[in-house]
PDB file of N, CA and C in Angstrom:
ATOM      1  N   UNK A   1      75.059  80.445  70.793  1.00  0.00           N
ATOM      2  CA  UNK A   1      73.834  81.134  70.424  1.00  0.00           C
ATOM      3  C   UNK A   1      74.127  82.601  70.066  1.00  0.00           C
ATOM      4  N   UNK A   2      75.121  83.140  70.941  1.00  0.00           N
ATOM      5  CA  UNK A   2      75.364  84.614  70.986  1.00  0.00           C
ATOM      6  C   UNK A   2      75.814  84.847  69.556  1.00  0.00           C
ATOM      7  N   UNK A   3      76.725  83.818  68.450  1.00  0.00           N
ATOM      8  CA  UNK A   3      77.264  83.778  67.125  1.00  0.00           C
ATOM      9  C   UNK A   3      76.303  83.941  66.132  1.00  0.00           C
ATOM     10  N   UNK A   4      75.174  82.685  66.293  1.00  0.00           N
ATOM     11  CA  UNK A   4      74.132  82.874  65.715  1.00  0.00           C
ATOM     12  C   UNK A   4      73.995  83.785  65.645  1.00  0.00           C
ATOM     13  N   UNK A   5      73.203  84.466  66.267  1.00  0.00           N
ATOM     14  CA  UNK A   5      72.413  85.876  66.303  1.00  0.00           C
ATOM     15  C   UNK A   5      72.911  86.940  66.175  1.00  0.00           C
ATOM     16  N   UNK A   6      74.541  86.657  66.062  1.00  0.00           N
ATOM     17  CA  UNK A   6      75.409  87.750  65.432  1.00  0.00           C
ATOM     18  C   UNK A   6      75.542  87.831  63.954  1.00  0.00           C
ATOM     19  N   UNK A   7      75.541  86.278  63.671  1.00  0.00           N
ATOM     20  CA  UNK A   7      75.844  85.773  62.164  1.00  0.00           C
ATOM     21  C   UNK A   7      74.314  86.292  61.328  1.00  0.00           C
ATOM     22  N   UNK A   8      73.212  86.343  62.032  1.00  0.00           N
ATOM     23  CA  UNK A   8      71.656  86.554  61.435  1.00  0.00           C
ATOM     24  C   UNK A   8      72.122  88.175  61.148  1.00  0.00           C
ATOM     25  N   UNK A   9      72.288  88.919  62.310  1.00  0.00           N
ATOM     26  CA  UNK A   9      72.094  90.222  62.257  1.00  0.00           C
ATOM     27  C   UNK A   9      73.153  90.636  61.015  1.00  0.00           C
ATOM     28  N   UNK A  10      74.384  89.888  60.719  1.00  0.00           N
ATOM     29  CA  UNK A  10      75.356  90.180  59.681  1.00  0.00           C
ATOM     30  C   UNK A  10      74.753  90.139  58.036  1.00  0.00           C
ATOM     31  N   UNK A  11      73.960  89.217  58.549  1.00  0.00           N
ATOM     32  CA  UNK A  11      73.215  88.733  57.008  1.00  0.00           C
ATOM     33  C   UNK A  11      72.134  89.836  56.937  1.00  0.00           C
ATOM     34  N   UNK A  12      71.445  90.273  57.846  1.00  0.00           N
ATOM     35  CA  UNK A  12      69.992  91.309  57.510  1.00  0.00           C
ATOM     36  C   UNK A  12      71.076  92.275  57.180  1.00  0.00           C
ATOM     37  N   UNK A  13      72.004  93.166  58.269  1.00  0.00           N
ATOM     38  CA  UNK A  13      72.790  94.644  57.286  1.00  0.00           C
ATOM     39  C   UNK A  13      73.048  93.902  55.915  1.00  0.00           C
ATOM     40  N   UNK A  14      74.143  92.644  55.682  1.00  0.00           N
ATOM     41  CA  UNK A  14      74.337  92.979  54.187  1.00  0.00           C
ATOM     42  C   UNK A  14      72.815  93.112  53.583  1.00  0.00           C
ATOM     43  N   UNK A  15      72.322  92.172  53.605  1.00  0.00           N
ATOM     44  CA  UNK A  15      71.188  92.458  52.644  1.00  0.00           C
ATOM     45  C   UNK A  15      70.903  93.983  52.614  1.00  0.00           C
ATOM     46  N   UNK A  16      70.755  94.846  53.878  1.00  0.00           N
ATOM     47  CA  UNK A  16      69.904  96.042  53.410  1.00  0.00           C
ATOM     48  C   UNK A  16      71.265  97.041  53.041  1.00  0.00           C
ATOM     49  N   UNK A  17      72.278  96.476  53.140  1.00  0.00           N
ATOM     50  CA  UNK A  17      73.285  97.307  52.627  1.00  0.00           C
ATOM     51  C   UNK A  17      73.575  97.121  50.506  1.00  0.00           C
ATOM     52  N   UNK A  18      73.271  96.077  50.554  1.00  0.00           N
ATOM     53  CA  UNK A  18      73.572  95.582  49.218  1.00  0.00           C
ATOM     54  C   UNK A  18      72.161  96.054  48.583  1.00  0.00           C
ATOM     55  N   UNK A  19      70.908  95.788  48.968  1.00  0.00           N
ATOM     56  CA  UNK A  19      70.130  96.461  48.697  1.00  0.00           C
ATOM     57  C   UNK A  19      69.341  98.301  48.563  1.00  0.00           C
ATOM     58  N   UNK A  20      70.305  99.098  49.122  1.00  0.00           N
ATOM     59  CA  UNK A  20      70.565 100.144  49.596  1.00  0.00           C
ATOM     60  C   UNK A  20      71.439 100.597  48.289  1.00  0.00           C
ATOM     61  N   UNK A  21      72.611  99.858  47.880  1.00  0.00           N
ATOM     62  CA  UNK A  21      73.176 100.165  46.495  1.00  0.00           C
ATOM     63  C   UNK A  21      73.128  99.518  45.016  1.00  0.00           C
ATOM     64  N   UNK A  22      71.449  99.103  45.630  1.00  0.00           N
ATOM     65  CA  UNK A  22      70.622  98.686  44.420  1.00  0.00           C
ATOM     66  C   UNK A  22      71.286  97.810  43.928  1.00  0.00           C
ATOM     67  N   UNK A  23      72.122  96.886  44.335  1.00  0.00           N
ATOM     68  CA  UNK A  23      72.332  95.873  43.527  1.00  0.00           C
ATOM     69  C   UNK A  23      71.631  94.453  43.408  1.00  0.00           C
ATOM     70  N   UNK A  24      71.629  94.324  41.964  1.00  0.00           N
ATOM     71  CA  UNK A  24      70.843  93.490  41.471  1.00  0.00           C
ATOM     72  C   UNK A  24      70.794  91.909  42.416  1.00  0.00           C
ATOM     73  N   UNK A  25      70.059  90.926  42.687  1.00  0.00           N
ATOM     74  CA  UNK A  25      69.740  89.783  43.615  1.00  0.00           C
ATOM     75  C   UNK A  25      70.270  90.066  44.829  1.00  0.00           C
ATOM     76  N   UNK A  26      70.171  91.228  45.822  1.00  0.00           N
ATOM     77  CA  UNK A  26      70.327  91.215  47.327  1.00  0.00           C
ATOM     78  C   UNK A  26      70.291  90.224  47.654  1.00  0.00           C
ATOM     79  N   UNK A  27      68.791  89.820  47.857  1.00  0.00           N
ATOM     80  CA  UNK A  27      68.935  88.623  48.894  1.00  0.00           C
ATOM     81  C   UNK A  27      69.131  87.821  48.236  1.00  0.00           C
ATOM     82  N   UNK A  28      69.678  87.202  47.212  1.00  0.00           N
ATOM     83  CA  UNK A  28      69.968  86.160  47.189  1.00  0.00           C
ATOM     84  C   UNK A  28      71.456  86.375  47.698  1.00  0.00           C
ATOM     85  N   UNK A  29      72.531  86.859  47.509  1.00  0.00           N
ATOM     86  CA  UNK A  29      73.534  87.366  47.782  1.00  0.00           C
ATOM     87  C   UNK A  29      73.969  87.623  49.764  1.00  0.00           C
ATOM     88  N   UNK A  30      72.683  88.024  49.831  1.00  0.00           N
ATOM     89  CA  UNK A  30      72.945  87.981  51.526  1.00  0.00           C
ATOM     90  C   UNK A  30      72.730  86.214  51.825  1.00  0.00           C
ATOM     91  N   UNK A  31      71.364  85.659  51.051  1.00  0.00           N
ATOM     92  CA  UNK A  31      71.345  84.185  51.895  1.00  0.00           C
ATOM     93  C   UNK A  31      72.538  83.289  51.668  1.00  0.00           C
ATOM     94  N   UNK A  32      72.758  83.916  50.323  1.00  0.00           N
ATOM     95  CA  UNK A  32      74.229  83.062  50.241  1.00  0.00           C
ATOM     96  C   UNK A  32      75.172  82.785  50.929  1.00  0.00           C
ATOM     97  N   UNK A  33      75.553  84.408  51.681  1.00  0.00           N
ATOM     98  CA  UNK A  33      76.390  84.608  52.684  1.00  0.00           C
ATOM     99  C   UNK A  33      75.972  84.173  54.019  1.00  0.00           C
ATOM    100  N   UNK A  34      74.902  83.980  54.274  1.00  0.00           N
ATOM    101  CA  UNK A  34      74.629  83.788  55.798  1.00  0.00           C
ATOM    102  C   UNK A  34      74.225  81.648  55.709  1.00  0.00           C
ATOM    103  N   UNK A  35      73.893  81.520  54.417  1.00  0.00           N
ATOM    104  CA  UNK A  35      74.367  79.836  54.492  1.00  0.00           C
ATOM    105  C   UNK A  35      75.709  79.242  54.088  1.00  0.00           C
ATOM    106  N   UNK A  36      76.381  79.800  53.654  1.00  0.00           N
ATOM    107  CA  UNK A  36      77.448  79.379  53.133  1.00  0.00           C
ATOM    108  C   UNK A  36      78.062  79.109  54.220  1.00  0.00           C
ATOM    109  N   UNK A  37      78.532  77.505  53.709  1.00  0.00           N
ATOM    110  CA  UNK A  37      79.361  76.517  54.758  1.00  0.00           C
ATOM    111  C   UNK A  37      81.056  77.419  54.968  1.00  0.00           C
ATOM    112  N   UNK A  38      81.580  78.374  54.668  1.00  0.00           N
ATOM    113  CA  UNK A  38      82.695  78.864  54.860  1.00  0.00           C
ATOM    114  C   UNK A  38      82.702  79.694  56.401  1.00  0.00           C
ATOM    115  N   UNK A  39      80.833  80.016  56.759  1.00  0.00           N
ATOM    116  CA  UNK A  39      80.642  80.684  58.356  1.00  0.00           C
ATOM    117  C   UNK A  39      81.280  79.564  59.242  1.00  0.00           C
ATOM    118  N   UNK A  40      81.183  78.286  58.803  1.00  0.00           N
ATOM    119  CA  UNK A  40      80.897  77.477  60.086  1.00  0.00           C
ATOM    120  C   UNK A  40      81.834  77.948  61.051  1.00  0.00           C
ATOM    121  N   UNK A  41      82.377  77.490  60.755  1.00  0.00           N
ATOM    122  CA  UNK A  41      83.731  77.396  62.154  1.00  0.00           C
ATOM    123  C   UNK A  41      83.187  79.005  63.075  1.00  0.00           C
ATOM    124  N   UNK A  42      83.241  80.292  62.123  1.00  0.00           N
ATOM    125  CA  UNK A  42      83.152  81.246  62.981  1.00  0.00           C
ATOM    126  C   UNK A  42      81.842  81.718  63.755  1.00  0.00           C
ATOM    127  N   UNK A  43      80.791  80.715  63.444  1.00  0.00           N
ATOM    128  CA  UNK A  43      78.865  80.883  63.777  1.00  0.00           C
ATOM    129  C   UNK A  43      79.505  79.769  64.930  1.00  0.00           C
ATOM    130  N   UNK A  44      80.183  78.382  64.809  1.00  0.00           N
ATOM    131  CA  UNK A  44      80.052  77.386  65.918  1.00  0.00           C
ATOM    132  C   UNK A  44      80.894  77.317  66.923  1.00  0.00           C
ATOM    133  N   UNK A  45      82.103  78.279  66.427  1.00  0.00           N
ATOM    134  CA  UNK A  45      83.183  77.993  67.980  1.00  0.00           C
ATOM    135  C   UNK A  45      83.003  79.853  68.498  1.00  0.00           C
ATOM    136  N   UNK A  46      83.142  80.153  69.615  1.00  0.00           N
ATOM    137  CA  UNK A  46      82.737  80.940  70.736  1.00  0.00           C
ATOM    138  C   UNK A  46      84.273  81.826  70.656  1.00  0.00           C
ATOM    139  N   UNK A  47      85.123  80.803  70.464  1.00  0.00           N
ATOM    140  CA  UNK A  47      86.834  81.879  70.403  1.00  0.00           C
ATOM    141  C   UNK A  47      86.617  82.603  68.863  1.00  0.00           C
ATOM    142  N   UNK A  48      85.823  82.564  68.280  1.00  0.00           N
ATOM    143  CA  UNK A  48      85.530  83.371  67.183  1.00  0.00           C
ATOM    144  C   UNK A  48      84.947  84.286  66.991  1.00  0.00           C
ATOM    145  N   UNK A  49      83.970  84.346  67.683  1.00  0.00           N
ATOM    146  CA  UNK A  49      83.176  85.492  67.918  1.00  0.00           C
ATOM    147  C   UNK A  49      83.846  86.820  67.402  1.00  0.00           C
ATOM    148  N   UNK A  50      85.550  86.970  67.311  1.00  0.00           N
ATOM    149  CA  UNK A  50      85.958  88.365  66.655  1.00  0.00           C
ATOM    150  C   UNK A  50      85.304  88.592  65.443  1.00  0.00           C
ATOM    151  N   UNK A  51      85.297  87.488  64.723  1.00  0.00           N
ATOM    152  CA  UNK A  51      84.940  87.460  63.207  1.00  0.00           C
ATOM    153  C   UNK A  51      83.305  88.073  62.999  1.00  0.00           C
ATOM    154  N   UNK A  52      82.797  87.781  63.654  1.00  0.00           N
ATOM    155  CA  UNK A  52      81.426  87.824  63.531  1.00  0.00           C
ATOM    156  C   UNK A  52      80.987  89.358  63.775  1.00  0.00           C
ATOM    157  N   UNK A  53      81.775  89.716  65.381  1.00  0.00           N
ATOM    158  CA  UNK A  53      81.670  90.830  65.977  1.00  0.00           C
ATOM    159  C   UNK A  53      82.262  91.804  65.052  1.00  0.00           C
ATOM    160  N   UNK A  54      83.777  92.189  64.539  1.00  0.00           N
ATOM    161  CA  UNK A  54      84.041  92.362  63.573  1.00  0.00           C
ATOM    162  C   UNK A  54      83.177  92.744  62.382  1.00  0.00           C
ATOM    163  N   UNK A  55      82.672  91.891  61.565  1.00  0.00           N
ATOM    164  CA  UNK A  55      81.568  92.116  60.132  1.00  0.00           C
ATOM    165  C   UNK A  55      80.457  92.655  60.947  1.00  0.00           C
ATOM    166  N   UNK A  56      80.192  92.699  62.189  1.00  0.00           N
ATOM    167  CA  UNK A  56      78.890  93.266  62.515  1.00  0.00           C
ATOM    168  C   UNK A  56      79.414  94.802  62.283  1.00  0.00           C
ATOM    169  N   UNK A  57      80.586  95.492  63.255  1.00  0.00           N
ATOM    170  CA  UNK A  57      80.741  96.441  63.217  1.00  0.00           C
ATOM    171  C   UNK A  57      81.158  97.456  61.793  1.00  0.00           C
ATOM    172  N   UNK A  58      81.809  96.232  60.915  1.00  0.00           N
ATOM    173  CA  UNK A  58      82.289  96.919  59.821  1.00  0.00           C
ATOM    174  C   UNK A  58      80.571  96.870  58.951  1.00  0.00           C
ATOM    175  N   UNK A  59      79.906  96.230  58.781  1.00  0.00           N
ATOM    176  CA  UNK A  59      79.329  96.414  58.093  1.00  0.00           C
ATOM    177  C   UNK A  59      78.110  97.659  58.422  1.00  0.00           C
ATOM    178  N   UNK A  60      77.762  98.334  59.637  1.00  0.00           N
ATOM    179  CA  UNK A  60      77.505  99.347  60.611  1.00  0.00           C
ATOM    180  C   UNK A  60      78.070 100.365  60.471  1.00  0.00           C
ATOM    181  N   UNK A  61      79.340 100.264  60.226  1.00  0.00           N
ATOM    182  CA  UNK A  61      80.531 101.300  59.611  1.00  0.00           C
ATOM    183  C   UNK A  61      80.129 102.128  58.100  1.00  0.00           C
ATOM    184  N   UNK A  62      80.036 100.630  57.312  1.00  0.00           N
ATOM    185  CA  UNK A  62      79.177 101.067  55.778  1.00  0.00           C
ATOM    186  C   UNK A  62      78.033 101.921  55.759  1.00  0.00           C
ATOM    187  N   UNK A  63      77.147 101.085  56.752  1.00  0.00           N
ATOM    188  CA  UNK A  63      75.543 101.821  56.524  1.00  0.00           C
ATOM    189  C   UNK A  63      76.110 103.135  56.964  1.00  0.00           C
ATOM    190  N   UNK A  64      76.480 103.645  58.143  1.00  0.00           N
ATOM    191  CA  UNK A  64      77.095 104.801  57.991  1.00  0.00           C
ATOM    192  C   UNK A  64      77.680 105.727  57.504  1.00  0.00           C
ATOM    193  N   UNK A  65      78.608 104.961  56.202  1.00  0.00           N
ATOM    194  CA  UNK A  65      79.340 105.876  55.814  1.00  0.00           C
ATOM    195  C   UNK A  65      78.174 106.737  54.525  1.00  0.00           C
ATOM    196  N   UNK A  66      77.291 105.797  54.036  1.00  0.00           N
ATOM    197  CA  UNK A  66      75.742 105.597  53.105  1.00  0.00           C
ATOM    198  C   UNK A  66      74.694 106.909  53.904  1.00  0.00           C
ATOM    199  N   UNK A  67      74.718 106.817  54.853  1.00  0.00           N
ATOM    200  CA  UNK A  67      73.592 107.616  55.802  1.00  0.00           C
ATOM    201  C   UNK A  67      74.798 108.953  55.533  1.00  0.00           C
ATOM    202  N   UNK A  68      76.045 109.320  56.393  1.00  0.00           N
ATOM    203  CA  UNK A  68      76.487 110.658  56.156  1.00  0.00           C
ATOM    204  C   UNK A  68      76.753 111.113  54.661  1.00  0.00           C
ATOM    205  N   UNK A  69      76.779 110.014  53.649  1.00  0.00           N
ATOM    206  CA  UNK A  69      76.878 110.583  52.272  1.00  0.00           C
ATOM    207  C   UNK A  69      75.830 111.085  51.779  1.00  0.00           C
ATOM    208  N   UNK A  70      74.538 110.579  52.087  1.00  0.00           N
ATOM    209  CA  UNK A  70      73.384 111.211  51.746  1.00  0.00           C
ATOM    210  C   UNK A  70      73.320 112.479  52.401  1.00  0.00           C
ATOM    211  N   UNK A  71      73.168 112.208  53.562  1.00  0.00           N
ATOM    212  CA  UNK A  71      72.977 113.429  54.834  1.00  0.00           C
ATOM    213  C   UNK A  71      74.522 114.213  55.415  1.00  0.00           C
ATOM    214  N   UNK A  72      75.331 115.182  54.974  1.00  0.00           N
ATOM    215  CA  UNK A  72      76.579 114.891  56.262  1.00  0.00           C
ATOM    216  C   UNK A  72      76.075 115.770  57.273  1.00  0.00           C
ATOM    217  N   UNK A  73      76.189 114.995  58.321  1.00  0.00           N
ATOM    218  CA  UNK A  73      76.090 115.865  59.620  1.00  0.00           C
ATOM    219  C   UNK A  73      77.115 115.041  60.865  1.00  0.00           C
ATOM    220  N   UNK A  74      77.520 116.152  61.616  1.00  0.00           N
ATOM    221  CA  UNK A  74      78.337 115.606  63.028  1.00  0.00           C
ATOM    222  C   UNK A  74      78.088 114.218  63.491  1.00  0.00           C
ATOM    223  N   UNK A  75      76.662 114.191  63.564  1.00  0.00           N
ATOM    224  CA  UNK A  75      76.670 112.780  64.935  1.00  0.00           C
ATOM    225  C   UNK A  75      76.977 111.712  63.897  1.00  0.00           C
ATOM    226  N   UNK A  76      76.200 111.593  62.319  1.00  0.00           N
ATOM    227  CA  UNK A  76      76.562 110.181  61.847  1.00  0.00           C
ATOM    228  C   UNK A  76      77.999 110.479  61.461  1.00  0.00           C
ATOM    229  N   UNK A  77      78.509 110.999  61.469  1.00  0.00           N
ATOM    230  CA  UNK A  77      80.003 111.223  61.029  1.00  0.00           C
ATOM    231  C   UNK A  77      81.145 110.381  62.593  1.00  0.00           C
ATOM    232  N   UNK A  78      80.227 111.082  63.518  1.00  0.00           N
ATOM    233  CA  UNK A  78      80.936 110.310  64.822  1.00  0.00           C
ATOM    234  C   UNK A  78      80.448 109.082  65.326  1.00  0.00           C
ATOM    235  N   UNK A  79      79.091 108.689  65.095  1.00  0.00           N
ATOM    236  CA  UNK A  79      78.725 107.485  64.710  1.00  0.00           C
ATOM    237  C   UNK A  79      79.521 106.475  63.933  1.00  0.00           C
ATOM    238  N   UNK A  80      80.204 106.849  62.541  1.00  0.00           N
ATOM    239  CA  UNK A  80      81.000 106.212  62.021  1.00  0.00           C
ATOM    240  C   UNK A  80      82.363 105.838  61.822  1.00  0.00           C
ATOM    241  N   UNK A  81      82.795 106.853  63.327  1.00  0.00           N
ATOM    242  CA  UNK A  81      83.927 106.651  63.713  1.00  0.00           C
ATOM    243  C   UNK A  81      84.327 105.495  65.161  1.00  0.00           C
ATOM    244  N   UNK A  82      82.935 105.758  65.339  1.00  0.00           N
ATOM    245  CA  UNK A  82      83.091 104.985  66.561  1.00  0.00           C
ATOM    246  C   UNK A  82      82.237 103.485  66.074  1.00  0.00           C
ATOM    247  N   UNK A  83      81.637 103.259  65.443  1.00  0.00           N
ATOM    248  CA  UNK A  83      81.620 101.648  64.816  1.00  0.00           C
ATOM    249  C   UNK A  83      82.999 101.270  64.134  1.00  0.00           C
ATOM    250  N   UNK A  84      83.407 102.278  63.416  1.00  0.00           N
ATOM    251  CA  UNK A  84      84.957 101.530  62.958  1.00  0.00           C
ATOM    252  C   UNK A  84      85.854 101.548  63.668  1.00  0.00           C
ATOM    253  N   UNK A  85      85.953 102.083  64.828  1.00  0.00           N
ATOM    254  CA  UNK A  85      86.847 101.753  66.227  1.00  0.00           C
ATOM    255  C   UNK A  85      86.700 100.610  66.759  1.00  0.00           C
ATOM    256  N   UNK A  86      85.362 100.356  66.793  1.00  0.00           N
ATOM    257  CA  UNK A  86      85.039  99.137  67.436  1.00  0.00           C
ATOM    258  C   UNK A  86      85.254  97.872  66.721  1.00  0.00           C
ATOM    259  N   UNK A  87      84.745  97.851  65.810  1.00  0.00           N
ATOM    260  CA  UNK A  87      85.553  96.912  64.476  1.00  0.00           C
ATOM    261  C   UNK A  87      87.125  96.908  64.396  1.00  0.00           C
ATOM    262  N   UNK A  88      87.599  97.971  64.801  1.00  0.00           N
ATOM    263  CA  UNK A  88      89.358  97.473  64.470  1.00  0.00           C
ATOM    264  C   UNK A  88      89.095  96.847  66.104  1.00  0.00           C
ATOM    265  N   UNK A  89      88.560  97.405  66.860  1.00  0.00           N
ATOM    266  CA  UNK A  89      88.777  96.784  68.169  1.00  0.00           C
ATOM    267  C   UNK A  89      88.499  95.214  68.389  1.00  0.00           C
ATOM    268  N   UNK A  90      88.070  94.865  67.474  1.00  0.00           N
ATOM    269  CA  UNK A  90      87.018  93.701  67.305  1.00  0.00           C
ATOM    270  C   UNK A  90      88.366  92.575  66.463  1.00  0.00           C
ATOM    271  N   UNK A  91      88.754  93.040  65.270  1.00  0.00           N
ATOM    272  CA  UNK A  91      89.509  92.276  64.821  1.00  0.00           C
ATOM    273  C   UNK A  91      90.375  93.485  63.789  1.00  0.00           C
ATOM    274  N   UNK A  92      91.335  93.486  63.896  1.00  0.00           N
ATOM    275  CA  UNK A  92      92.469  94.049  62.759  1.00  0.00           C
ATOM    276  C   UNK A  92      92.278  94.244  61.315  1.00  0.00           C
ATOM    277  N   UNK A  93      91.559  92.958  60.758  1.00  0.00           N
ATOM    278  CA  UNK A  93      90.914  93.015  59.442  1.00  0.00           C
ATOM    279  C   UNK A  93      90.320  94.390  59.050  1.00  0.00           C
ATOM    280  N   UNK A  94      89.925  95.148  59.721  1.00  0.00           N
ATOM    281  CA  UNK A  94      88.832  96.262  60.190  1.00  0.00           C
ATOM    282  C   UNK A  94      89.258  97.073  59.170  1.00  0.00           C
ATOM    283  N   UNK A  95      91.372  97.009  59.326  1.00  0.00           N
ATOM    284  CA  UNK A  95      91.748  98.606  58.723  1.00  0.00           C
ATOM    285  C   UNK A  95      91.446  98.548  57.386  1.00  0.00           C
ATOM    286  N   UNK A  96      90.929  97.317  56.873  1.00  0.00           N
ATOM    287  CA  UNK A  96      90.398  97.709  54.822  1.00  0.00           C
ATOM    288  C   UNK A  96      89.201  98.693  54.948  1.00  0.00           C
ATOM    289  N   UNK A  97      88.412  99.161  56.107  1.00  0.00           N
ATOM    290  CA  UNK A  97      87.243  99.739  55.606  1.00  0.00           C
ATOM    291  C   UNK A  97      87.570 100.753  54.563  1.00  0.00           C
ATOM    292  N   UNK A  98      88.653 101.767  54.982  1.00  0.00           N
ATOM    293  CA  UNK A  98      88.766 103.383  54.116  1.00  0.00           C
ATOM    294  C   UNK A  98      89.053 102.793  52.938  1.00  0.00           C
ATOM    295  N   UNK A  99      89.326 101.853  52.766  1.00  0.00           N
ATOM    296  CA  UNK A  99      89.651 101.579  51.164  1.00  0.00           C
ATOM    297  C   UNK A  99      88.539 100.915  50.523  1.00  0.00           C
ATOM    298  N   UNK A 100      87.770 100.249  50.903  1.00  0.00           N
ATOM    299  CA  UNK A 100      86.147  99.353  50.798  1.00  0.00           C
ATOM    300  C   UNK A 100      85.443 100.767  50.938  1.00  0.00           C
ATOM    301  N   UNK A 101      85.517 101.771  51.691  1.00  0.00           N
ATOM    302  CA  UNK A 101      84.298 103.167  51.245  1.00  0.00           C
ATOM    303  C   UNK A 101      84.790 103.424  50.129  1.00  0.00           C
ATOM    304  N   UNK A 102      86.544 103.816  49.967  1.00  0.00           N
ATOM    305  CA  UNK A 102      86.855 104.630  48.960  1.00  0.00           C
ATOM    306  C   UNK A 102      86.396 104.164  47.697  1.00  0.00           C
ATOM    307  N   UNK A 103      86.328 102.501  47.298  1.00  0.00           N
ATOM    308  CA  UNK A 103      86.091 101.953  45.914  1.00  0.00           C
ATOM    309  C   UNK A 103      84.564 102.160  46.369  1.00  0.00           C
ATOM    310  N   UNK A 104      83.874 102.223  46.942  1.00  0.00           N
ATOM    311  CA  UNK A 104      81.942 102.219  47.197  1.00  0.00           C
ATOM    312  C   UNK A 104      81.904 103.884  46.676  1.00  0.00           C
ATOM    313  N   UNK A 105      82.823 104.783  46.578  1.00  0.00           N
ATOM    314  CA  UNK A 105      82.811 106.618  45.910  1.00  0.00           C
ATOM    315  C   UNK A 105      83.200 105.984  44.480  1.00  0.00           C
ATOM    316  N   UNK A 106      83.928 105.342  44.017  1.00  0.00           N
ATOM    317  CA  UNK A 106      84.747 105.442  42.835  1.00  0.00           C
ATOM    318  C   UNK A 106      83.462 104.909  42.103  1.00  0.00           C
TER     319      UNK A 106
END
């Protein structure tokens, strides 16, 4: 259950993240991602939970990096250091974020 509701909350950020950089069919693009048979394994087995936990934090990381680009100030700046800590903490995959912000500037 705990996956689920990790896997839901993954699908609402993308959507408001993808929607946030105005790109064209959000939600269709988020439902895609949150039905697409490629979750299973990591929504139904419990030793997975990195994966899930992981995209929660990296994608938390994004909205962040979106919030201090508009705004920069201290706390979301340390806010967004400490979701992407937790995301590498979460799973290794994590270390693409600086390069996934850097092409989101380019």
């Amino acid at each position: 259950m705990v996956n689920i509701l990790l896997h839901a909350a993954n699908t609402v950020l993308l959507w408001l993240l993808l929607r946030r950089l105005q790109a064209p069919g959000a939600w269709l693009a988020a439902a895609i991602f949150g039905l697409h048979p490629v979750h299973v394994q990591s929504v139904a087995w419990i030793i997975e939970i990195k994966d899930v936990l992981s995209a929660l934090f990296y994608l938390l990381a994004f909205h962040a990096f979106l919030r201090f680009q508009a705004r920069p100030r201290l706390l979301t700046c340390a806010a967004l250091a400490a979701v992407f800590g937790c995301a590498m903490l979460s799973k290794s995959v994590a270390v693409s974020l600086p390069l996934a912000l850097g092409l989101c500037l380019w």
